[in-house]
PDB file of N, CA and C in Angstrom:
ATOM      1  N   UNK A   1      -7.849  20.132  -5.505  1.00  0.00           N
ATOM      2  CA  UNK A   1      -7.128  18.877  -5.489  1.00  0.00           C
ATOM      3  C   UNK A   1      -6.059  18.936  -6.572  1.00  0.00           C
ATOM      4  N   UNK A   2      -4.718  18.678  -6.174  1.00  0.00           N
ATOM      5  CA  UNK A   2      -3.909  18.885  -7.425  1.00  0.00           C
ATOM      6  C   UNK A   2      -3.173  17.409  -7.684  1.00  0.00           C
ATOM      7  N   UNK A   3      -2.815  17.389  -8.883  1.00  0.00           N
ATOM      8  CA  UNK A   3      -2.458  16.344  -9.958  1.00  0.00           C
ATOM      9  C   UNK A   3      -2.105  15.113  -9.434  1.00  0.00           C
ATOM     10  N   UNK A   4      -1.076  14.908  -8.133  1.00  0.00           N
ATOM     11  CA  UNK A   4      -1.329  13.903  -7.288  1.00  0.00           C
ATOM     12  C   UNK A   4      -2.496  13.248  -6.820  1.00  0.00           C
ATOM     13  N   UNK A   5      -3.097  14.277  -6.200  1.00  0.00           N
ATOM     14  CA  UNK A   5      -4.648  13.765  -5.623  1.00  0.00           C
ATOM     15  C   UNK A   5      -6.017  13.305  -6.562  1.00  0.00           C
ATOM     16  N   UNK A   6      -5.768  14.130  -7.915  1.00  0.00           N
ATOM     17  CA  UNK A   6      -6.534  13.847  -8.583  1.00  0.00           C
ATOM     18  C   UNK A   6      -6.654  12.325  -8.867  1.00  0.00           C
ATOM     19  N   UNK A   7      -5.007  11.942  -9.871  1.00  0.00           N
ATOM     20  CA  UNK A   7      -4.854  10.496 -10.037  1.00  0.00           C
ATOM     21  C   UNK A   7      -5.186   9.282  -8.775  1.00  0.00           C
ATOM     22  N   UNK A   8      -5.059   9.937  -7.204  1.00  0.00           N
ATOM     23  CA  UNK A   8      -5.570   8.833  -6.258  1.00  0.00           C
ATOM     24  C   UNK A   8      -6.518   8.586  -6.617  1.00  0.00           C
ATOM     25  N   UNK A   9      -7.547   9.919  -6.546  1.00  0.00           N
ATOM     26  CA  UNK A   9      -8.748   9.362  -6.529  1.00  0.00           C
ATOM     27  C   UNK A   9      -9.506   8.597  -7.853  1.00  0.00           C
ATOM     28  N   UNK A  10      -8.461   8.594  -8.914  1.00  0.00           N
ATOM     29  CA  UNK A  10      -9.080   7.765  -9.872  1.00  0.00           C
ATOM     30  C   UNK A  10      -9.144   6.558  -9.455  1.00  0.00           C
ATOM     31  N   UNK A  11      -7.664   6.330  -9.238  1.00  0.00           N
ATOM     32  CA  UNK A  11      -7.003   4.987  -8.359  1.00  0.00           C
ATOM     33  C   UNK A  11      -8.497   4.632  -7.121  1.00  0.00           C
ATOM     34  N   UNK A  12      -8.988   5.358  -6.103  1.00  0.00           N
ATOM     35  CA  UNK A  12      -9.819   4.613  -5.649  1.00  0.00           C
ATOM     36  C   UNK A  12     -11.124   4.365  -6.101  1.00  0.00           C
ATOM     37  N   UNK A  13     -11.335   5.102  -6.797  1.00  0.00           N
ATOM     38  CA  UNK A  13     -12.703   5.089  -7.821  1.00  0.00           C
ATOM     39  C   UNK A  13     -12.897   3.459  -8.840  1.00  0.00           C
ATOM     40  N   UNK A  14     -11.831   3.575  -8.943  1.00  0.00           N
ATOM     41  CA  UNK A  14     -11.209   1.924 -10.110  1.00  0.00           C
ATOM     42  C   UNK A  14     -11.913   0.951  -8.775  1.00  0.00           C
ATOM     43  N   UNK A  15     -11.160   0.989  -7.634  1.00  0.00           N
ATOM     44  CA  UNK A  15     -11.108   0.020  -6.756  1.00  0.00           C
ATOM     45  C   UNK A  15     -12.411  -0.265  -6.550  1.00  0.00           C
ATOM     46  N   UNK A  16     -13.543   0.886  -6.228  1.00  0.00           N
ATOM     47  CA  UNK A  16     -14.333   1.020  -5.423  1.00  0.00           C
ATOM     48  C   UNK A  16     -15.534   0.035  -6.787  1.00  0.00           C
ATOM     49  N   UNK A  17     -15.414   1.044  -7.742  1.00  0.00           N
ATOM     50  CA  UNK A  17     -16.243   0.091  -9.261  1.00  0.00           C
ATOM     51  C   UNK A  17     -16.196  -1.295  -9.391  1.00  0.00           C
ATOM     52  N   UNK A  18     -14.606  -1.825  -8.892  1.00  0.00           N
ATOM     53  CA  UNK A  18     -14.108  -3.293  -9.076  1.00  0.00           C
ATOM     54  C   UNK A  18     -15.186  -4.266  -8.855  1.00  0.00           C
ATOM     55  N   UNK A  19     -15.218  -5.200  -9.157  1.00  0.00           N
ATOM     56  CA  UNK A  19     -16.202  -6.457  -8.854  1.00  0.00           C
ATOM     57  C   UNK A  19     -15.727  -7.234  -8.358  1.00  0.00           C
ATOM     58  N   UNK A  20     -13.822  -7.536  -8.698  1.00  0.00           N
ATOM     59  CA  UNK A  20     -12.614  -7.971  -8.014  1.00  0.00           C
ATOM     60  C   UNK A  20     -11.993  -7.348  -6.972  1.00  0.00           C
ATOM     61  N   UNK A  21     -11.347  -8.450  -6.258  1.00  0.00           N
ATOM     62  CA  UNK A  21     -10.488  -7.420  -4.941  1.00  0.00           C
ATOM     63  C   UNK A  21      -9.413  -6.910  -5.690  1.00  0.00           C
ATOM     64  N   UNK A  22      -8.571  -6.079  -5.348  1.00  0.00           N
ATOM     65  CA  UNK A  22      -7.911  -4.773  -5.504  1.00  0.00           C
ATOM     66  C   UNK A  22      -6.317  -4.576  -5.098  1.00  0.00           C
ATOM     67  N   UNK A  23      -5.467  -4.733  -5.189  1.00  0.00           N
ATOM     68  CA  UNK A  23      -3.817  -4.236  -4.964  1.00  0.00           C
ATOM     69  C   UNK A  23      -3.377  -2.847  -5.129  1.00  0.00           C
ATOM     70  N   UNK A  24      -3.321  -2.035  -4.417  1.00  0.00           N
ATOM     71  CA  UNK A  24      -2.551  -0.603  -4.998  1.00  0.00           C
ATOM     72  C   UNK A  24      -1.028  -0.698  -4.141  1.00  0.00           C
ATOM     73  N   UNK A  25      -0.139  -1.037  -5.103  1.00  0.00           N
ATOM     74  CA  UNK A  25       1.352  -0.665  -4.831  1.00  0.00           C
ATOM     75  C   UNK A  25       2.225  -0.215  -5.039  1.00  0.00           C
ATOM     76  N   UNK A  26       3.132   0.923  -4.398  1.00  0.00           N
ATOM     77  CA  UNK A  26       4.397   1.469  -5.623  1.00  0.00           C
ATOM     78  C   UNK A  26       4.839   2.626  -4.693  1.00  0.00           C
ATOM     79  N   UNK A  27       5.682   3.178  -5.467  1.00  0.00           N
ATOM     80  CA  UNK A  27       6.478   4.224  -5.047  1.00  0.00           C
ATOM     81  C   UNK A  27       5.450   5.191  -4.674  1.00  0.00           C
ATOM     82  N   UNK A  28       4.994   6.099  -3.948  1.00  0.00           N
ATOM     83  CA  UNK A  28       4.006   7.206  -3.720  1.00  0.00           C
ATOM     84  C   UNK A  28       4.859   8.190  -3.348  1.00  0.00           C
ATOM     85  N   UNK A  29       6.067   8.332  -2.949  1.00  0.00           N
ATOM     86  CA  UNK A  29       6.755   9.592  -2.477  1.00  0.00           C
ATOM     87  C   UNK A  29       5.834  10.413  -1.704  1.00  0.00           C
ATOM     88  N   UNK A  30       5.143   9.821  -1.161  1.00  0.00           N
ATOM     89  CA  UNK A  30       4.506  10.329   0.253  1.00  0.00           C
ATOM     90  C   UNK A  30       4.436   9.196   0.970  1.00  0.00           C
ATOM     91  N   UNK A  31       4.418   9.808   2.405  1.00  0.00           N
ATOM     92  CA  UNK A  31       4.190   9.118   3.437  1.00  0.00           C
ATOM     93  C   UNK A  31       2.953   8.433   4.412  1.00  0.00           C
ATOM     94  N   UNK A  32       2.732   7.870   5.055  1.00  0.00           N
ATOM     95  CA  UNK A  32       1.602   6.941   5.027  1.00  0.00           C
ATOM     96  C   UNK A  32       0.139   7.885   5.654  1.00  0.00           C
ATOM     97  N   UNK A  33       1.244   8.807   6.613  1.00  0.00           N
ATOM     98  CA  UNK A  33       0.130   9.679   7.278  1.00  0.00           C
ATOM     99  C   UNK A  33      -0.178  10.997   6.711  1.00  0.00           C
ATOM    100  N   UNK A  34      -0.112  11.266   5.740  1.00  0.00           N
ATOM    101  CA  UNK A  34      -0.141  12.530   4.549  1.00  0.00           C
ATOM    102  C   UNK A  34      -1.431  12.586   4.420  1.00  0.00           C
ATOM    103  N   UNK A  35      -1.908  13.188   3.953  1.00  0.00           N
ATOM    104  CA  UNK A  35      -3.363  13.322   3.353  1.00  0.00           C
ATOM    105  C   UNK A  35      -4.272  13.297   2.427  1.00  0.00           C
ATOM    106  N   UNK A  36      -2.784  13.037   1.569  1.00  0.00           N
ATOM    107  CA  UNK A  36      -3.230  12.046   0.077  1.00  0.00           C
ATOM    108  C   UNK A  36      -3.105  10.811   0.092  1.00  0.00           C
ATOM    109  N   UNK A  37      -2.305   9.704   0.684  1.00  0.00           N
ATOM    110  CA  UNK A  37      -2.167   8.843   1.539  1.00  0.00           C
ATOM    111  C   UNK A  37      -3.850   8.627   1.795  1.00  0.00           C
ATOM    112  N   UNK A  38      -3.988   8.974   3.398  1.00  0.00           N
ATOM    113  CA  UNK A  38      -5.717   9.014   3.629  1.00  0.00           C
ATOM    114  C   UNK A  38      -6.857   8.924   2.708  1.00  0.00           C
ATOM    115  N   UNK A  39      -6.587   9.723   1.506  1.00  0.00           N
ATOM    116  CA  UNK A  39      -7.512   9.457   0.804  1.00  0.00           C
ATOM    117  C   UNK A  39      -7.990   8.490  -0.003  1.00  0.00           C
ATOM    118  N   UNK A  40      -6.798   7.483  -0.283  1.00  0.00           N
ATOM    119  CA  UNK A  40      -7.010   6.072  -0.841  1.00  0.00           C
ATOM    120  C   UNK A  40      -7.513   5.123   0.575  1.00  0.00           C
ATOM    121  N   UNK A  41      -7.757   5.651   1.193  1.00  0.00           N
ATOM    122  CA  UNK A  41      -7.981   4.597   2.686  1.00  0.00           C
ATOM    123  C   UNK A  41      -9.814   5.186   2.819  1.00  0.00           C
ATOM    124  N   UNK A  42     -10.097   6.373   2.845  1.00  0.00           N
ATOM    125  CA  UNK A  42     -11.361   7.344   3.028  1.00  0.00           C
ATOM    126  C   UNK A  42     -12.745   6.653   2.888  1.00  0.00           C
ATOM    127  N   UNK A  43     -12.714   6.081   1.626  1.00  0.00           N
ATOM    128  CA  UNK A  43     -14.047   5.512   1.055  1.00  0.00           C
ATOM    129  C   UNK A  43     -13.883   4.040   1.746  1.00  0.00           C
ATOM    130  N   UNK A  44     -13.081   3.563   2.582  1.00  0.00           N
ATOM    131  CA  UNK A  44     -13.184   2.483   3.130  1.00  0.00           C
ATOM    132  C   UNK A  44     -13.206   1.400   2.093  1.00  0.00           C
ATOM    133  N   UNK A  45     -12.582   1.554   0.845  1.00  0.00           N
ATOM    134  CA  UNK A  45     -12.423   0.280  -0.259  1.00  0.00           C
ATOM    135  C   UNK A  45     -11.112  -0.058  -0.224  1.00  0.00           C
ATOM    136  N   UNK A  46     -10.086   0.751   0.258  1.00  0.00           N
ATOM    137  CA  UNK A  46      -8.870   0.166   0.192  1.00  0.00           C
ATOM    138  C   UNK A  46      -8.326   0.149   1.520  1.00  0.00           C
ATOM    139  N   UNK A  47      -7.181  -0.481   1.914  1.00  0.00           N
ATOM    140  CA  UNK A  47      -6.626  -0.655   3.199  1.00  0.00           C
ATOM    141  C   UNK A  47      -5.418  -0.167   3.406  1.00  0.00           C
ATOM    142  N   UNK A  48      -4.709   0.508   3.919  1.00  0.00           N
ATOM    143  CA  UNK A  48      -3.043   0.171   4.223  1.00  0.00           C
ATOM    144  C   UNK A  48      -2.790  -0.832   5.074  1.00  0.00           C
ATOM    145  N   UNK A  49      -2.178  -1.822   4.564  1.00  0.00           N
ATOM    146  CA  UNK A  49      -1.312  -2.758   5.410  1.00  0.00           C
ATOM    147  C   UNK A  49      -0.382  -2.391   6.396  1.00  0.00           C
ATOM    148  N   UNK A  50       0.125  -1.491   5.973  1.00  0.00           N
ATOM    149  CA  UNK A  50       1.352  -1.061   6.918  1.00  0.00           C
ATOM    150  C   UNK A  50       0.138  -0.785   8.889  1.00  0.00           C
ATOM    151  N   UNK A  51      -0.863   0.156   8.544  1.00  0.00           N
ATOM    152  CA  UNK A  51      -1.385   0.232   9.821  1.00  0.00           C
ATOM    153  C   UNK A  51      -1.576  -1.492  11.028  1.00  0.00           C
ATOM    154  N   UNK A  52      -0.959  -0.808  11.607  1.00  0.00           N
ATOM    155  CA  UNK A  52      -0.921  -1.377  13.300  1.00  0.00           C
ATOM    156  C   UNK A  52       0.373  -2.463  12.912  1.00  0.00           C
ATOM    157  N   UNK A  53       0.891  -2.455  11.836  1.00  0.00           N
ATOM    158  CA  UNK A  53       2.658  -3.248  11.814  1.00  0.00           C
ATOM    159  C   UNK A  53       3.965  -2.733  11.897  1.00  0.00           C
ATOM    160  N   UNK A  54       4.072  -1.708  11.791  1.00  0.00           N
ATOM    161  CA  UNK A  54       5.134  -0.540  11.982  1.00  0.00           C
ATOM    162  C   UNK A  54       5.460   0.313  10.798  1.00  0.00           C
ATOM    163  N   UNK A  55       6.092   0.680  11.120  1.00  0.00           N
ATOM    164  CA  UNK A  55       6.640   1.591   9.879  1.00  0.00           C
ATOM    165  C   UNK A  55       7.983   1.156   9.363  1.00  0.00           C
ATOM    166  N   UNK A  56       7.455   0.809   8.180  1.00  0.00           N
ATOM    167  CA  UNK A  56       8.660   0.034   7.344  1.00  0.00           C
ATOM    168  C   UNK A  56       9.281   1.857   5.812  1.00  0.00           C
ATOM    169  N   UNK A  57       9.953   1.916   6.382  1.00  0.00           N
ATOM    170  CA  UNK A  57      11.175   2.950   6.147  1.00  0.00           C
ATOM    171  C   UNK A  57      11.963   1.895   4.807  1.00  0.00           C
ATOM    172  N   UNK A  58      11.468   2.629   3.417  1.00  0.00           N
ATOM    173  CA  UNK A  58      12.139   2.083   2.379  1.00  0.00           C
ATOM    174  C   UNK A  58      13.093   2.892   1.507  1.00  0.00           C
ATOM    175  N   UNK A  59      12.861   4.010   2.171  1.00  0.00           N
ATOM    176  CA  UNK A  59      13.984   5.259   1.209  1.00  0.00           C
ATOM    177  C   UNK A  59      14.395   6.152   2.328  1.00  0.00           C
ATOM    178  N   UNK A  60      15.636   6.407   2.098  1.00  0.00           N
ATOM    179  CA  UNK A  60      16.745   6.345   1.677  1.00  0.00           C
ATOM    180  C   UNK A  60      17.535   5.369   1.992  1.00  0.00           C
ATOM    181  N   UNK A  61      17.462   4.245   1.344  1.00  0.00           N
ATOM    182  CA  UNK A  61      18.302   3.142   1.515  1.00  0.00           C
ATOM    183  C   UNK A  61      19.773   3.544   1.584  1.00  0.00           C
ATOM    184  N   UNK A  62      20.329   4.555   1.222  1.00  0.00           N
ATOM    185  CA  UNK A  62      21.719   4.851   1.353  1.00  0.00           C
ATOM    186  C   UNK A  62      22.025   5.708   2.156  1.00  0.00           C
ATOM    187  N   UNK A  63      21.072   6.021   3.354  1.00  0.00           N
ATOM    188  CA  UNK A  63      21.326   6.524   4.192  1.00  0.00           C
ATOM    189  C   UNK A  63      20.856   6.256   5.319  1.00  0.00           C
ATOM    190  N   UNK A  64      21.530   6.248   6.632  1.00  0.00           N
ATOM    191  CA  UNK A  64      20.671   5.561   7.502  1.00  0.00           C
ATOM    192  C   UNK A  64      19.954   6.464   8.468  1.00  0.00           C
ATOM    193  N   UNK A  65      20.098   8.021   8.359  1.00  0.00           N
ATOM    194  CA  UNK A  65      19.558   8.960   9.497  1.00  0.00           C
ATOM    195  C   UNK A  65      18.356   9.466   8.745  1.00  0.00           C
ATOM    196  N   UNK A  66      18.124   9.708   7.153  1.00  0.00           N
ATOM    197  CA  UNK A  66      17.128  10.133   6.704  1.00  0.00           C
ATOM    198  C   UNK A  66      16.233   9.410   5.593  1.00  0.00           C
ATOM    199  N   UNK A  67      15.521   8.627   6.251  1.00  0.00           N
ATOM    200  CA  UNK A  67      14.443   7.253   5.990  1.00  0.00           C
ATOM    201  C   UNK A  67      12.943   7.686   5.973  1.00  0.00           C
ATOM    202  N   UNK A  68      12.008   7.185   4.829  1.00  0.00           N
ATOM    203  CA  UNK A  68      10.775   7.514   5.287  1.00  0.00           C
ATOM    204  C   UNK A  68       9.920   6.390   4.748  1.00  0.00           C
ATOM    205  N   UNK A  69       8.962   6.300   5.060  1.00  0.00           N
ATOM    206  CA  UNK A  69       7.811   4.977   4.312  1.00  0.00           C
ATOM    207  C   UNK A  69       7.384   5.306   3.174  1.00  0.00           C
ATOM    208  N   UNK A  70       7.708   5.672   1.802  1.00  0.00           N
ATOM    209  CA  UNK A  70       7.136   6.414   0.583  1.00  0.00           C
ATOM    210  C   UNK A  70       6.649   4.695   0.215  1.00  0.00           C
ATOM    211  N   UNK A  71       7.080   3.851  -0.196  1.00  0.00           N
ATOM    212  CA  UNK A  71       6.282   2.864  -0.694  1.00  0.00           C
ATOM    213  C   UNK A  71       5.623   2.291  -0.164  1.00  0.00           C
ATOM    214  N   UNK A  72       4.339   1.711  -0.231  1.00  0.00           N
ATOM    215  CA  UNK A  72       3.213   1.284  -0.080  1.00  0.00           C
ATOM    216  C   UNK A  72       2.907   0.314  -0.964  1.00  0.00           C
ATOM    217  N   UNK A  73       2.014  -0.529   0.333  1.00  0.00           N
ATOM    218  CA  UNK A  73       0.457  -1.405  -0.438  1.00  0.00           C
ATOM    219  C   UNK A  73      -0.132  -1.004   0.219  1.00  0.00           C
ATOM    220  N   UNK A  74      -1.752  -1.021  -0.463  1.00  0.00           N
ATOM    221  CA  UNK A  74      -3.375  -0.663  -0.150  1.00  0.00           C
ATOM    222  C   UNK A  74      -3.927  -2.096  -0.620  1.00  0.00           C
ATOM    223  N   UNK A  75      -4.760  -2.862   0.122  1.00  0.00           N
ATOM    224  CA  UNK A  75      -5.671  -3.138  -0.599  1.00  0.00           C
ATOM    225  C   UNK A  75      -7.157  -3.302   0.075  1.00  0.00           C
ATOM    226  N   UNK A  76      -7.516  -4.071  -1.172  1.00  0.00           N
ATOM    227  CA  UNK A  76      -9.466  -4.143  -0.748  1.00  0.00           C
ATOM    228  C   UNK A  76      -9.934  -5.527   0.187  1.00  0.00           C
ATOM    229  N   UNK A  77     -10.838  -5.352   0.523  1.00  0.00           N
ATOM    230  CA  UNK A  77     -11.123  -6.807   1.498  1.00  0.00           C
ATOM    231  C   UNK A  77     -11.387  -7.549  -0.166  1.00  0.00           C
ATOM    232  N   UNK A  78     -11.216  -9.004   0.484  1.00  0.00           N
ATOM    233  CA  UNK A  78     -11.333  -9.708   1.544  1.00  0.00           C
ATOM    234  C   UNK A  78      -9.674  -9.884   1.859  1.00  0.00           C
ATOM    235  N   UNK A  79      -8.639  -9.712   1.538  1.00  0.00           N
ATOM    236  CA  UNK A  79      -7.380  -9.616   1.747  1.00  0.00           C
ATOM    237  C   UNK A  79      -7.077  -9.916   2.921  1.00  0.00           C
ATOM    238  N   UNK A  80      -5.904 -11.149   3.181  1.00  0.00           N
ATOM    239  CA  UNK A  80      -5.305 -10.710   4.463  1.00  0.00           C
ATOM    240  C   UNK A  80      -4.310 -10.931   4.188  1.00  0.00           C
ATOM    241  N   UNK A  81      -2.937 -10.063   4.888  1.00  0.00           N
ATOM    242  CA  UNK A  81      -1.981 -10.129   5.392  1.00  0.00           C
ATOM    243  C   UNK A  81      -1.674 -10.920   5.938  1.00  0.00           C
ATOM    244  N   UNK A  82      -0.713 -11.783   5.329  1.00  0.00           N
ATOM    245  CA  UNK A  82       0.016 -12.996   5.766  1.00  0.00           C
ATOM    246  C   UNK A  82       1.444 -12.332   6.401  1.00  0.00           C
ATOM    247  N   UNK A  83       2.139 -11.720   5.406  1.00  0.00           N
ATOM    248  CA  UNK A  83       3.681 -11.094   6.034  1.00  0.00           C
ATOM    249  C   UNK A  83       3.965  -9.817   5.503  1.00  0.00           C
ATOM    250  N   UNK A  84       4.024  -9.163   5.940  1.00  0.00           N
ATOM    251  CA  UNK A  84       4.934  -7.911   5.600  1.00  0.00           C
ATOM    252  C   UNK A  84       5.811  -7.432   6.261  1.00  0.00           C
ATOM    253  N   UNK A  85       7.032  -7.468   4.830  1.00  0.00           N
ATOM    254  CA  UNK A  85       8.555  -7.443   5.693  1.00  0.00           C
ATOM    255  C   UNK A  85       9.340  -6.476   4.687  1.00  0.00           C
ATOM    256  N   UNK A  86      10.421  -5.256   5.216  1.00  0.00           N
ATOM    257  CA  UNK A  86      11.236  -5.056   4.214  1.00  0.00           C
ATOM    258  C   UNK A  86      12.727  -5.546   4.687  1.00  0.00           C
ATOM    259  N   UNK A  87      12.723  -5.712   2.948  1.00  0.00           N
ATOM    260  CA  UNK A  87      14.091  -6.420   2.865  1.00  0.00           C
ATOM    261  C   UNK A  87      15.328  -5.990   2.636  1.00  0.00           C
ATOM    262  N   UNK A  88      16.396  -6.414   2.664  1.00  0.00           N
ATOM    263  CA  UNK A  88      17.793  -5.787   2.764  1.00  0.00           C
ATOM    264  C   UNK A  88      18.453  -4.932   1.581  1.00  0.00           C
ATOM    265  N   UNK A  89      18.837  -4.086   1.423  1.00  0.00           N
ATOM    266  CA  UNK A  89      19.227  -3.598   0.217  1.00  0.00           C
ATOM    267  C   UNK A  89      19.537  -4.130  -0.328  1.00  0.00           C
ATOM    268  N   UNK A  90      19.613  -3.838  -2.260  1.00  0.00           N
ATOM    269  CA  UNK A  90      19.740  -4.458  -3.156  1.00  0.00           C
ATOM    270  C   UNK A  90      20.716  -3.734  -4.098  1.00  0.00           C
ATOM    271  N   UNK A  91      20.883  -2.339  -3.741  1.00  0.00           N
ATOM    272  CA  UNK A  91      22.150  -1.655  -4.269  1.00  0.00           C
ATOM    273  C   UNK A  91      21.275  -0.587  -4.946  1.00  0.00           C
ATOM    274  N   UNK A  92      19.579  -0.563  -4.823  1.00  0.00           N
ATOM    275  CA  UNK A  92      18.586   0.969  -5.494  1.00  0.00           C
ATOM    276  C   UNK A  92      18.394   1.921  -4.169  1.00  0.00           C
ATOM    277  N   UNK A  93      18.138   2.968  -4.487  1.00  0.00           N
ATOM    278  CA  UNK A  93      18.125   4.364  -3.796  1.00  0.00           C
ATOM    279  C   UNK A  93      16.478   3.595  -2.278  1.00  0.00           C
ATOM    280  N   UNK A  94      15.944   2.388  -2.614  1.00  0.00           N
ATOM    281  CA  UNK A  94      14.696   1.964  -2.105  1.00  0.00           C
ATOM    282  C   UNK A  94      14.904   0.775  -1.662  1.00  0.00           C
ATOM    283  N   UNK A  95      14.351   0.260  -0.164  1.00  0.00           N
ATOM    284  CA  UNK A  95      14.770  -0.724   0.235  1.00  0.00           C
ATOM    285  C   UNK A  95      13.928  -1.668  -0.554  1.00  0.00           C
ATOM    286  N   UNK A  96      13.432  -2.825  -0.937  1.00  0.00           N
ATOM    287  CA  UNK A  96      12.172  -3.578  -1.436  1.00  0.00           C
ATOM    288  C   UNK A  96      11.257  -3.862  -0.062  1.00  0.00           C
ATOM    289  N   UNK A  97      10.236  -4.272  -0.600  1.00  0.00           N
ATOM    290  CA  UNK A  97       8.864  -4.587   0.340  1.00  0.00           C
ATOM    291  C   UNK A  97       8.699  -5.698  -0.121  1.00  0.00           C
ATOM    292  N   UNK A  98       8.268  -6.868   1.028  1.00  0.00           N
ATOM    293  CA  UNK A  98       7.593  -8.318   0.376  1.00  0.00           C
ATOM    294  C   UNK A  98       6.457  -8.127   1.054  1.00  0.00           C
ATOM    295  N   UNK A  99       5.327  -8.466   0.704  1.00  0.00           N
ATOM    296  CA  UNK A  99       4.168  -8.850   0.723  1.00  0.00           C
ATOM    297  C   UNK A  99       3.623 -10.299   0.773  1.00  0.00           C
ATOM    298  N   UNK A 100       3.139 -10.581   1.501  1.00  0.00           N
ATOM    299  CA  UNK A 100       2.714 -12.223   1.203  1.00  0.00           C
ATOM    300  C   UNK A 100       0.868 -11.900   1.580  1.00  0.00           C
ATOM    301  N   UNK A 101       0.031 -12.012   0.346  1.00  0.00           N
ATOM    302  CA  UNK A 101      -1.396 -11.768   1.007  1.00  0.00           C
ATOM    303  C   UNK A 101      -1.977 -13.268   1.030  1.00  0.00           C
ATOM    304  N   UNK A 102      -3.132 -13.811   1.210  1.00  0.00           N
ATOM    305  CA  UNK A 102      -4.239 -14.581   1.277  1.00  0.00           C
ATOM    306  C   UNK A 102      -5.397 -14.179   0.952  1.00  0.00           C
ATOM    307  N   UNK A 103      -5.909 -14.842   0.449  1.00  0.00           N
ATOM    308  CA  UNK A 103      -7.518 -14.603   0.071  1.00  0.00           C
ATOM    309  C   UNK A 103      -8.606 -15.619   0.184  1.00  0.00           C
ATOM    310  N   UNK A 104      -9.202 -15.834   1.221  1.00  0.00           N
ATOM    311  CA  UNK A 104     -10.385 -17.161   1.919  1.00  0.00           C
ATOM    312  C   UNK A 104     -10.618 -17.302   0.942  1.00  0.00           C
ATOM    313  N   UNK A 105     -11.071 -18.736   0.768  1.00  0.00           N
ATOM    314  CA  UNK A 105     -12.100 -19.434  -0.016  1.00  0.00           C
ATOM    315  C   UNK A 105     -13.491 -19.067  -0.130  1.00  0.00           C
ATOM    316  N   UNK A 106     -13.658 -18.811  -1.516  1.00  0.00           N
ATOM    317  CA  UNK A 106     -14.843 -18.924  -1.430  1.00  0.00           C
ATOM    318  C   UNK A 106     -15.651 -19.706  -1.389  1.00  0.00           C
ATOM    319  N   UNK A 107     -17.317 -19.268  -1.048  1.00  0.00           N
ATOM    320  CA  UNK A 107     -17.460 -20.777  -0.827  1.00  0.00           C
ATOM    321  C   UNK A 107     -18.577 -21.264  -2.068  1.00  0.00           C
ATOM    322  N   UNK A 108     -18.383 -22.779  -2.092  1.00  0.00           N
ATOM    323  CA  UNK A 108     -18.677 -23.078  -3.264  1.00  0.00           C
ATOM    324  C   UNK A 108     -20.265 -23.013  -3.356  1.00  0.00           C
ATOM    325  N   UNK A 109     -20.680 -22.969  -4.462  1.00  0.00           N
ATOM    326  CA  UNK A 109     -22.568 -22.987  -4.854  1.00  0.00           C
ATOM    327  C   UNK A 109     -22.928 -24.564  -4.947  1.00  0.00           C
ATOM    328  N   UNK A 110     -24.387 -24.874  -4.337  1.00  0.00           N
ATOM    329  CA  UNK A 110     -24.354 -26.098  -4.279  1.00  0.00           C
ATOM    330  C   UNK A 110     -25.086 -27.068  -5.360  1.00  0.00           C
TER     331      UNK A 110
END
């Protein structure tokens, strides 16, 4: 496993320990179907959002023939996806990502 993969799996190890639900977001300079990618999804503690919404293409914003999905969110249940949208350039090499999550109520003790 090299230096990339290592740090995921700290990254899902954190998640998986959590007692709280979980956000993993950012630049990854990989793509969603990679196999380091997969491995923050593997242990079934984190999620990609992007699956079954399309492929949202955030780099190369300054170009329009060579685009790929390098940024990402993951997260942990109970999470849901309210919106995910990317947005119009802003004048960086990366388009931005909005996110809008939810998180049910819990329910109260009586």
């Amino acid at each position: 496993m090299g230096l990339h993969g290592a740090a995921l799996q700290k990254v899902t190890d954190v998640a998986r320990e959590s007692e709280r639900p979980a956000i993993v977001a950012g630049d990854f300079n990989d793509v969603s179907w990679s196999g380091t990618m997969h491995q923050l999804t593997r242990a079934g503690e984190l999620h990609n959002v992007s699956l079954g919404r399309g492929l949202f293409n955030t780099f190369n914003a300054r170009s329009r023939l060579a685009r790929r999905p390098l940024d990402h969110f993951f997260v942990s249940t109970p999470f849901q996806v309210v919106a995910l949208k990317r947005r119009p350039a802003v004048g960086a090499d990366h388009f931005p990502l909005y996110i809008e999550l939810a998180l049910p109520d819990e329910p109260t003790s009586p």
